[in-house]
Structures are given as C-alpha cells and as structure tokens.
Protein backbone atom coordinates (compact mmCIF):
# COMPACT_ATOMS: atom_id res chain seq x y z
CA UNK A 1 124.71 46.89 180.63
CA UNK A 2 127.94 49.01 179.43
CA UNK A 3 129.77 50.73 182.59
CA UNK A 4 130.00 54.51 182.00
CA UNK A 5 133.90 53.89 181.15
CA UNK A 6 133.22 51.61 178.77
CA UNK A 7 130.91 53.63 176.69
CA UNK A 8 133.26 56.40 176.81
CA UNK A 9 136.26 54.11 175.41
CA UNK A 10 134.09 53.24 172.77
CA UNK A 11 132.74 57.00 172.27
CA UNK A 12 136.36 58.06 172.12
CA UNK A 13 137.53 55.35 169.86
CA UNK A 14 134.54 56.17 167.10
CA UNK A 15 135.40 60.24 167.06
CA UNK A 16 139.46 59.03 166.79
CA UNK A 17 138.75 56.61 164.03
CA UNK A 18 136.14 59.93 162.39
CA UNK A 19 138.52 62.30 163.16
CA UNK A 20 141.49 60.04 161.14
CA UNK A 21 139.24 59.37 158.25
CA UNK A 22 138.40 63.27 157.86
CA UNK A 23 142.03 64.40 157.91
CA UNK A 24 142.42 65.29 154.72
CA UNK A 25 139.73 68.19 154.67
CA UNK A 26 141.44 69.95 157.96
CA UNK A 27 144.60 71.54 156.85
CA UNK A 28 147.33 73.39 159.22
CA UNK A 29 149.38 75.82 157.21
CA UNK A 30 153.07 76.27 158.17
CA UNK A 31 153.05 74.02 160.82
CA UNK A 32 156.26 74.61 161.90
CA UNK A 33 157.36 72.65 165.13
CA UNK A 34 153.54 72.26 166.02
CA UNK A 35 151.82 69.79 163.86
CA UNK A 36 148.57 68.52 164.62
CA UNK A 37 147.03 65.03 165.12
CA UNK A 38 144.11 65.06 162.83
CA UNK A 39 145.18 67.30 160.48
CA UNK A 40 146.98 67.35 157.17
CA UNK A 41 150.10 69.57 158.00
CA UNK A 42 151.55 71.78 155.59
CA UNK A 43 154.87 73.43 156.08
CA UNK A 44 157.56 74.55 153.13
CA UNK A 45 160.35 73.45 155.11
CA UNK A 46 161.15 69.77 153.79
CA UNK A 47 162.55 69.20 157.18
CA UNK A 48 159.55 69.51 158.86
CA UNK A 49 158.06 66.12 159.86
CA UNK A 50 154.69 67.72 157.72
CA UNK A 51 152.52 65.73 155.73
CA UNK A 52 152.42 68.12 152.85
CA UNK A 53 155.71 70.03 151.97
CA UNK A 54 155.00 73.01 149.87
CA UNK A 55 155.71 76.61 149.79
CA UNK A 56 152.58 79.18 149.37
CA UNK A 57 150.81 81.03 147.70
CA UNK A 58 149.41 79.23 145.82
CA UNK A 59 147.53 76.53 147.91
CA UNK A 60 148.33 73.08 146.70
CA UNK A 61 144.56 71.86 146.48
CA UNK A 62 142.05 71.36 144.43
CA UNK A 63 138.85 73.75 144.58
CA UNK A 64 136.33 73.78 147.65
CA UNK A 65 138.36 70.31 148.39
CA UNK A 66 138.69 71.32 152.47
CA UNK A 67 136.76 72.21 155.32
CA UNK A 68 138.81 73.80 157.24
CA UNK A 69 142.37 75.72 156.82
CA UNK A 70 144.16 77.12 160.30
CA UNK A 71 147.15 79.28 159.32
CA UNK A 72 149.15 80.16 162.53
CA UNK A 73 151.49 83.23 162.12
CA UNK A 74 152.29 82.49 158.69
CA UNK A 75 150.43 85.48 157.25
CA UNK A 76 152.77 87.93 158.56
CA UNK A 77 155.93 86.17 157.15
CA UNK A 78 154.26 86.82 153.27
CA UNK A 79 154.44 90.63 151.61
CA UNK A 80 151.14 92.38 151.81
CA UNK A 81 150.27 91.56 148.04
CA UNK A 82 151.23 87.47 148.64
CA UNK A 83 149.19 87.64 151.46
CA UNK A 84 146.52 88.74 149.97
CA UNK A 85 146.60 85.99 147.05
CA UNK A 86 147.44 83.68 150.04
CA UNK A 87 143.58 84.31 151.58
CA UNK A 88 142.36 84.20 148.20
CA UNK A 89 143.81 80.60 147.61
CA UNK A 90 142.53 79.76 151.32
CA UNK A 91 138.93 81.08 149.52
CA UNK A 92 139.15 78.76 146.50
CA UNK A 93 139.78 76.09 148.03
CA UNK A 94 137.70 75.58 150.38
CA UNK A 95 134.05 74.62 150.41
CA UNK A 96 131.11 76.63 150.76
CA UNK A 97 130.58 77.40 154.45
CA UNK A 98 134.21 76.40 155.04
CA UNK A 99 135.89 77.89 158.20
CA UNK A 100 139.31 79.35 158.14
CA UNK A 101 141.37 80.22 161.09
CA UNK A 102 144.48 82.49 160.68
CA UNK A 103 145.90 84.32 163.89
CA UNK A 104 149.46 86.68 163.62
CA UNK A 105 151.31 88.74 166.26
CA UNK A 106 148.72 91.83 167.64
CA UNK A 107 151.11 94.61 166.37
CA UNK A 108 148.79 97.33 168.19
CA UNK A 109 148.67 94.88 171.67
CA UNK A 110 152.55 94.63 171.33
CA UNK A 111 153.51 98.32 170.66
CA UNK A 112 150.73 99.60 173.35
CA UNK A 113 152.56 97.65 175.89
CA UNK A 114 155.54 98.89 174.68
CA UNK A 115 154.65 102.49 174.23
CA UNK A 116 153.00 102.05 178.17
CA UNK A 117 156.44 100.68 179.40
CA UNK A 118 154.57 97.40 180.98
CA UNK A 119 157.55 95.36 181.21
CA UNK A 120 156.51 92.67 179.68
CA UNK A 121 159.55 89.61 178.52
CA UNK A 122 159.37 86.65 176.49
CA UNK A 123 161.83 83.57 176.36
CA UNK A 124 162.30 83.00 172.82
CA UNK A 125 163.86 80.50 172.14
CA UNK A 126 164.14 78.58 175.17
CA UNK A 127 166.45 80.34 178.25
CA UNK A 128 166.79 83.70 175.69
CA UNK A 129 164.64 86.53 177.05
CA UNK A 130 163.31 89.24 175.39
CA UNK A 131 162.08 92.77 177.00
CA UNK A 132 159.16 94.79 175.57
CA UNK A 133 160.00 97.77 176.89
CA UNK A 134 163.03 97.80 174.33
CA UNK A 135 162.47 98.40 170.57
CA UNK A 136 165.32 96.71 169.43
CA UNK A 137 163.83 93.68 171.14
CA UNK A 138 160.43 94.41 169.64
CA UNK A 139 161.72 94.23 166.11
CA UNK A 140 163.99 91.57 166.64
CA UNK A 141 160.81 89.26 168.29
CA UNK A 142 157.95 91.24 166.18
CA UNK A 143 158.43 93.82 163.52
CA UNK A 144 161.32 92.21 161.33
CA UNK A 145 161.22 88.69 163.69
CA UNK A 146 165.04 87.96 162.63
CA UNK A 147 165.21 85.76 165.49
CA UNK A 148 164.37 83.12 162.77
CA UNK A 149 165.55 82.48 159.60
CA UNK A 150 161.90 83.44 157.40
CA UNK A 151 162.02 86.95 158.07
CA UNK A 152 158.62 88.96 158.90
CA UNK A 153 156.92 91.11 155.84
CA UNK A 154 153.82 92.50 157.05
CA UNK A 155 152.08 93.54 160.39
CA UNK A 156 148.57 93.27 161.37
CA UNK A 157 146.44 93.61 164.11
CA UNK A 158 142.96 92.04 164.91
CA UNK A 159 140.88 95.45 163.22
CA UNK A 160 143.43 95.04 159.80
CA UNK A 161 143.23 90.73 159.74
CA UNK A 162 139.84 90.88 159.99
CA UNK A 163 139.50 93.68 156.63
CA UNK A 164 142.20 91.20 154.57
CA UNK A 165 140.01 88.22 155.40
CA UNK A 166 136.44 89.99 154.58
CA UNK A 167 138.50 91.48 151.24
CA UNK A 168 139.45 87.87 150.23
CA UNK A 169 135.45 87.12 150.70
CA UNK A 170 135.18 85.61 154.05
CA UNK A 171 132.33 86.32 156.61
CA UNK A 172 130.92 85.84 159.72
CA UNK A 173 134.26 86.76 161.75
CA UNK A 174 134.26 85.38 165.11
CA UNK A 175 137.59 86.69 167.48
CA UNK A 176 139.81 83.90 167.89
CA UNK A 177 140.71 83.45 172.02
CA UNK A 178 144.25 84.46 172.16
CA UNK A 179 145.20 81.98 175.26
CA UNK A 180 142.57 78.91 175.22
CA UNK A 181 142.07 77.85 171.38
CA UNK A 182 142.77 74.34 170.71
CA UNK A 183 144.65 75.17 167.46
CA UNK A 184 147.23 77.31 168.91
CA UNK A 185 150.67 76.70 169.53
CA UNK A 186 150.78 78.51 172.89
CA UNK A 187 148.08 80.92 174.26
CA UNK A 188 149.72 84.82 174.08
CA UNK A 189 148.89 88.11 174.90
CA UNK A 190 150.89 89.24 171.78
CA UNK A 191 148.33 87.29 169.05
CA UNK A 192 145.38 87.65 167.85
CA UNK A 193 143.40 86.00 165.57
CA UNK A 194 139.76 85.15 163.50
CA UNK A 195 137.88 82.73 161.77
CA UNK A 196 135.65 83.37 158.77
CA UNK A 197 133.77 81.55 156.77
CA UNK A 198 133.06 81.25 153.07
CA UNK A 199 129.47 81.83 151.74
CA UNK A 200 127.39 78.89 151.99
CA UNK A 201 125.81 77.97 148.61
CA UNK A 202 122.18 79.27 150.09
CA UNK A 203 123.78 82.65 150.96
CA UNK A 204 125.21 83.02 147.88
CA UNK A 205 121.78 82.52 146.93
CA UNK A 206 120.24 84.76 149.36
CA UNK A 207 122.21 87.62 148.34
CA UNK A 208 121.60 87.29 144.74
CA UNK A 209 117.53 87.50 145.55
CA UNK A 210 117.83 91.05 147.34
C-alpha cells in the first residue's frame, strides 16, 4: 500500500500537470512584476517576462474563450470610459459562468485614514517611504500614482467597482479579501477588490422565463 507521502506526490503532480494544461483559460491582466504560474500573463510592457504582450482595451481573445480573468490594479490606470469598454471586453470573452477578479486602490479606505490622521506609511519602492497623513504623498502613491511611469486615470472604491462590474453585466459579487487572496501581489489595507461572474447559459434562461 501507498505511504500517505506518496499519494500526496502523486496528488500534487496530477493538479500541476491539470493546472499546466488549463493555462490558457486563466488569464492575469497587467501582470506587471507579479506573474503567475498557471496562468497566461498579459502585460503591455514588452519587457515584461509575460506570456501575452498587448495593450488593452480591447482584450486580445476570442469570445467566451476563458474562464477566468484577474486584473490587479490595472483598472484604475485606464480613463473611466476605457475602463468601462475594458469590463465589457473582460464580459465577451469569457464564458458563461466565467469568474473575473479585478481589485484597485480603496480610494475611500485611503482618504479616511488620511482625513483621520492614522499615520499610516508605505515603502514604495523598496527603502522609499511614503506617509498618509500627507496629501502630496497620497497623490503621488494613489490619486495621480506618478511614482510610476503609467500614470493613474480613475479612482474607485469597493461600493463604485462593484456598480462598473454589475454595469458591464457581471453578477454574483463576492468581496475580494484584501490581505489573504492567492491572486494578489501583496495583501493591503489600501485595496479592495471583487469577483463577478457572467450569466450562466441557464440563468440567462431563467431570466428570460419570468
């Protein structure tokens, strides 16, 4: 008989190979400095070891080809109408019941902290610290984020994501944990994020019959 170990190598080694074979239906958006093992990563920068180098909207897929689409803080670099098509593209192309993930910088978390004087700092980048209780540093970090070269456009927080992503036609809006999700980056009490899904085929359905 198989020793516990041994099952679990071979456990392991069958979700790995399933998890490599399914790649091309996950797909991280703007991957940055953070791809992920599993995934197709996107990014626009052609310097960024990414899998897929193109600039969005629109999506570079075909439609309802993926399962899944995690977009971390991208959305806030794109204007308010680009964004919008952005989620729309997200929409087409994935499949019905298809999860997407997008979290951004919590604009209200970030100016309530500031507003309350909490004291708050963040090293960004490494060794270079920022403190919350200054606005300058809050729009060099946050509202214009010209501590990088792509420049922010837009703000949201979690009550004006989740209305963008229920516009574009996704449902069923579960809070994305700001510290412990696997997809993130780093875990922050300046983010905040949700997935949605697209309408199965049988709710489309469902709806249609009422």
């Amino acid at each position: 008989m198989k020793g516990y170990e041994e099952l679990m190598r071979e456990f392991t080694g069958l979700e790995t190979t399933k998890l490599r074979r399914t790649a091309h239906l996950r797909v991280n958006v703007g991957c940055g400095e953070y791809p992920m093992n599993f995934w197709t990563n996107l990014d626009g920068d052609p310097e960024v070891p990414a899998q897929v180098h193109a600039v969005v909207p629109p999506m570079p897929f075909d439609d309802e080809e993926l399962e899944h689409i995690y977009v971390g803080h991208l959305l806030e670099h794109l204007t308010f109408v680009d964004g919008a098509e952005f989620l729309a593209e997200c929409y087409r192309c994935l499949k019905p019941g298809g999860r997407l993930g997008v979290v951004v910088p919590d604009t209200r978390e970030i100016l309530t902290r500031w507003f309350n004087q909490m004291g708050d700092e963040i090293e960004v980048p490494q060794y270079t610290w920022w403190n919350v209780n200054d606005l300058d540093d809050i729009c060099h970090l946050f509202l214009y984020s010209d501590v990088q070269d792509s420049l922010h456009h837009w703000s949201y927080d979690a009550s004006t994501l989740a209305r963008a992503m229920t516009v574009a036609g996704f449902e069923n809006l579960t809070e994305i944990h700001r510290y412990g999700d696997i997809r993130l980056a780093s875990g922050a009490w300046y983010q905040c994020g949700w997935d949605g899904y697209k309408p199965s085929e049988r709710t489309k359905e469902d709806g249609k019959d009422e």
